[in-house]
C-alpha atoms as a PDB file:
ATOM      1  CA  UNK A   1      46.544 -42.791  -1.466  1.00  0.00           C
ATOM      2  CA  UNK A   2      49.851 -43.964  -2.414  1.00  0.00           C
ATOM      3  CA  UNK A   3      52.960 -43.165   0.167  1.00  0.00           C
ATOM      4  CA  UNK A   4      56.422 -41.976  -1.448  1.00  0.00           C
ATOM      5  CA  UNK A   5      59.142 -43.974  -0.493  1.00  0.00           C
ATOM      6  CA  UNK A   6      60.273 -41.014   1.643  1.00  0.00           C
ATOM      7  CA  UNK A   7      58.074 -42.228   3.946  1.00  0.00           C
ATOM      8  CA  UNK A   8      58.711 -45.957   4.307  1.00  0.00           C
ATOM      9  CA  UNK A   9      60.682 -46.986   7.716  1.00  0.00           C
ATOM     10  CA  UNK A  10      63.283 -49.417   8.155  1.00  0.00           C
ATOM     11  CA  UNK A  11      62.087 -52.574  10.200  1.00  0.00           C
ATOM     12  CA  UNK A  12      62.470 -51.455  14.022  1.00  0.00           C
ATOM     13  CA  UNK A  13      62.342 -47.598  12.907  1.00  0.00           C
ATOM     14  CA  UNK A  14      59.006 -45.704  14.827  1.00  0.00           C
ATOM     15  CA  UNK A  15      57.430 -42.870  13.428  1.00  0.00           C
ATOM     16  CA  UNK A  16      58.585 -39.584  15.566  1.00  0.00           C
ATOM     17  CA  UNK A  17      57.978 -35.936  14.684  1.00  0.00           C
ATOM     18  CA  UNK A  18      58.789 -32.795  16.251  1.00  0.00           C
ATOM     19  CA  UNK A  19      56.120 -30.394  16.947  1.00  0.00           C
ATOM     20  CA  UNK A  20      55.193 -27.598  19.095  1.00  0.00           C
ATOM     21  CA  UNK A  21      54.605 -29.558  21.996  1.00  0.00           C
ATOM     22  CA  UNK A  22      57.960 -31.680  21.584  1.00  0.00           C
ATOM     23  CA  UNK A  23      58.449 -35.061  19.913  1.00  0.00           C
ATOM     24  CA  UNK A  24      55.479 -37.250  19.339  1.00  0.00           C
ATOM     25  CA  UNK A  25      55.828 -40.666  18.813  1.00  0.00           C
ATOM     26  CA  UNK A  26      52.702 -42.523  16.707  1.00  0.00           C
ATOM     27  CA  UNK A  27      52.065 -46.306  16.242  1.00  0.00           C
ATOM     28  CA  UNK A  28      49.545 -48.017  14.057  1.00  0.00           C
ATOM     29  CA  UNK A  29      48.199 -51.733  13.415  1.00  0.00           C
ATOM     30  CA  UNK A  30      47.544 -52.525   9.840  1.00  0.00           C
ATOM     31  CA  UNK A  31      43.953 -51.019  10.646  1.00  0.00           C
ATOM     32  CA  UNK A  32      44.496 -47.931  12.865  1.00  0.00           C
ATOM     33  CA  UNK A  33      46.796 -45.897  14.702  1.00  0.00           C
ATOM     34  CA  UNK A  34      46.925 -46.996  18.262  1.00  0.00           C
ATOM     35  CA  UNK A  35      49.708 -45.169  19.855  1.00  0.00           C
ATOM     36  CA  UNK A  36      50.314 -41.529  20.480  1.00  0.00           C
ATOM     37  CA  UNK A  37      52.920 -40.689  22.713  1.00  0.00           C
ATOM     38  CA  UNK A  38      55.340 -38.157  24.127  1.00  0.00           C
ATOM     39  CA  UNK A  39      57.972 -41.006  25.169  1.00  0.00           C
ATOM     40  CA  UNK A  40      59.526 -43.417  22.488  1.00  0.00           C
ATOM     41  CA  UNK A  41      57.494 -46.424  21.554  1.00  0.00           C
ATOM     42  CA  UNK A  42      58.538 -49.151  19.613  1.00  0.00           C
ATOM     43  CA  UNK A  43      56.437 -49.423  15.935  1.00  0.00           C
ATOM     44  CA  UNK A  44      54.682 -52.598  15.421  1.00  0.00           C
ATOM     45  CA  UNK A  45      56.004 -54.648  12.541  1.00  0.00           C
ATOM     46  CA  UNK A  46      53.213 -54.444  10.421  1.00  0.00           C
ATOM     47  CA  UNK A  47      52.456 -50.742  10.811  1.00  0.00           C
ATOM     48  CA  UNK A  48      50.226 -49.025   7.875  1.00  0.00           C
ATOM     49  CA  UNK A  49      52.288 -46.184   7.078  1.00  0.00           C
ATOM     50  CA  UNK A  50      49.689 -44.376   4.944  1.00  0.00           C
ATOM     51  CA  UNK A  51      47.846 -43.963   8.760  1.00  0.00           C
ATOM     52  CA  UNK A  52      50.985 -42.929  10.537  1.00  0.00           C
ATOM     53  CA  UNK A  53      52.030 -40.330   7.835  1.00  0.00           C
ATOM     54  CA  UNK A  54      47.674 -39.480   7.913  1.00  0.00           C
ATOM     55  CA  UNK A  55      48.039 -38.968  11.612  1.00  0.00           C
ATOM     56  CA  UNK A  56      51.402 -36.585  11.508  1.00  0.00           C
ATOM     57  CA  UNK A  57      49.961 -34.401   9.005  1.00  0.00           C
ATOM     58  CA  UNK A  58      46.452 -34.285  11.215  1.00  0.00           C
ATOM     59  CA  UNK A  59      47.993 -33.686  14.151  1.00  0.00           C
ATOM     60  CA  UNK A  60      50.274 -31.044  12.856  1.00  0.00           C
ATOM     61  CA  UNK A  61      47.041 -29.569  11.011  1.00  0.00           C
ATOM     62  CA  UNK A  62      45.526 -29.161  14.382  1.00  0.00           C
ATOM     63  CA  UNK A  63      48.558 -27.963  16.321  1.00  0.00           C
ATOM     64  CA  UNK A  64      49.085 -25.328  13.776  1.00  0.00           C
ATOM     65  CA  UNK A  65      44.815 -24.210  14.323  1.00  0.00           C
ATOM     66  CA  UNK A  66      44.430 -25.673  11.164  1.00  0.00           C
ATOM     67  CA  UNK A  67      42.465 -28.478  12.294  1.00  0.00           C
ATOM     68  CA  UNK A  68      39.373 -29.324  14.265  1.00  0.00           C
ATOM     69  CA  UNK A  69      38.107 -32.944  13.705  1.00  0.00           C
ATOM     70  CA  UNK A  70      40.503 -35.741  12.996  1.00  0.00           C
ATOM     71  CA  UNK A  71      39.615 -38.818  10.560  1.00  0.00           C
ATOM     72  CA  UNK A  72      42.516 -41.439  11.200  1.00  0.00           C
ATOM     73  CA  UNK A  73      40.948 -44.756  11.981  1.00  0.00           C
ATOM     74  CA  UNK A  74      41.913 -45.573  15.700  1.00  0.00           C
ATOM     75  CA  UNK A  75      41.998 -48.035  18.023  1.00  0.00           C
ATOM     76  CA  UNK A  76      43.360 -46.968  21.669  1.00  0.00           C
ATOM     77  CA  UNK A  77      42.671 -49.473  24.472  1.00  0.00           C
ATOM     78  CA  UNK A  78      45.149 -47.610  26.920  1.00  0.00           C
ATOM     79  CA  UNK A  79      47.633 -44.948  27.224  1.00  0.00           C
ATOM     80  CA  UNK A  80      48.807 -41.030  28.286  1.00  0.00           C
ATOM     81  CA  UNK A  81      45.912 -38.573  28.675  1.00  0.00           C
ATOM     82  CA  UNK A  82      46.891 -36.979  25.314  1.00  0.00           C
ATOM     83  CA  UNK A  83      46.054 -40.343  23.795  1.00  0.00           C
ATOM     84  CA  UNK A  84      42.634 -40.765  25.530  1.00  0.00           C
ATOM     85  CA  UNK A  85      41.624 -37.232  24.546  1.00  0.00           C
ATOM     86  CA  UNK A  86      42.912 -37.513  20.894  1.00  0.00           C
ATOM     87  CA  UNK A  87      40.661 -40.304  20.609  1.00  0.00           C
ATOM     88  CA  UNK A  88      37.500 -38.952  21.912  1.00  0.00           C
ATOM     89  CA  UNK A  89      34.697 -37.711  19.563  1.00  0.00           C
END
C-alpha cells in the first residue's frame, strides 16, 4: 500500500485525529503501532506511517459501527485502559 504524500508528517509532527470520543493521538515503531492515546504523545522518529494512517481509518471504522476486528500490527507494553483494551483479541 503506498501512502500519498498527504499523509507524510514533518519530523516532530504526531499523528492526532478527531473523533467521536475527542482527539486521539496514535504512535507506531517501524513494525507496529504502540501508542493510542487521549493526551498528546510525542511520534517516534521512525514511525511507519502506512500503520498510523491503517490505525485512524480502523479506529474510525469501528467508532462509526463499521468495524469489529482490527488488523494493525501492535505492540503495547503499557498505557491508558483504552490502549490495553484496543489491543486485546
Amino acid at each position: 500500500m503506498k501512502v500519498s504524500s498527504k499523509y507524510i508528517l514533518r519530523a516532530g509532527e504526531s499523528m492526532k485525529f478527531d473523533s467521536i470520543l475527542g482527539t486521539i493521538w496514535l504512535d507506531a515503531s517501524p513494525d507496529a503501532l504502540i501508542g493510542v492515546s487521549y493526551t498528546p504523545i510525542d511520534e517516534s522518529p521512525l514511525a511507519n506511517q502506512e500503520i498510523l494512517q491503517t490505525a485512524k481509518k480502523q479506529l474510525l471504522e469501528f467508532l462509526a459501527g463499521a468495524r469489529k476486528e482490527f488488523n494493525v500490527p501492535y505492540a503495547f507494553t503499557s498505557g491508558q485502559p483504552f490502549s490495553k483494551k484496543f489491543g486485546r483479541r
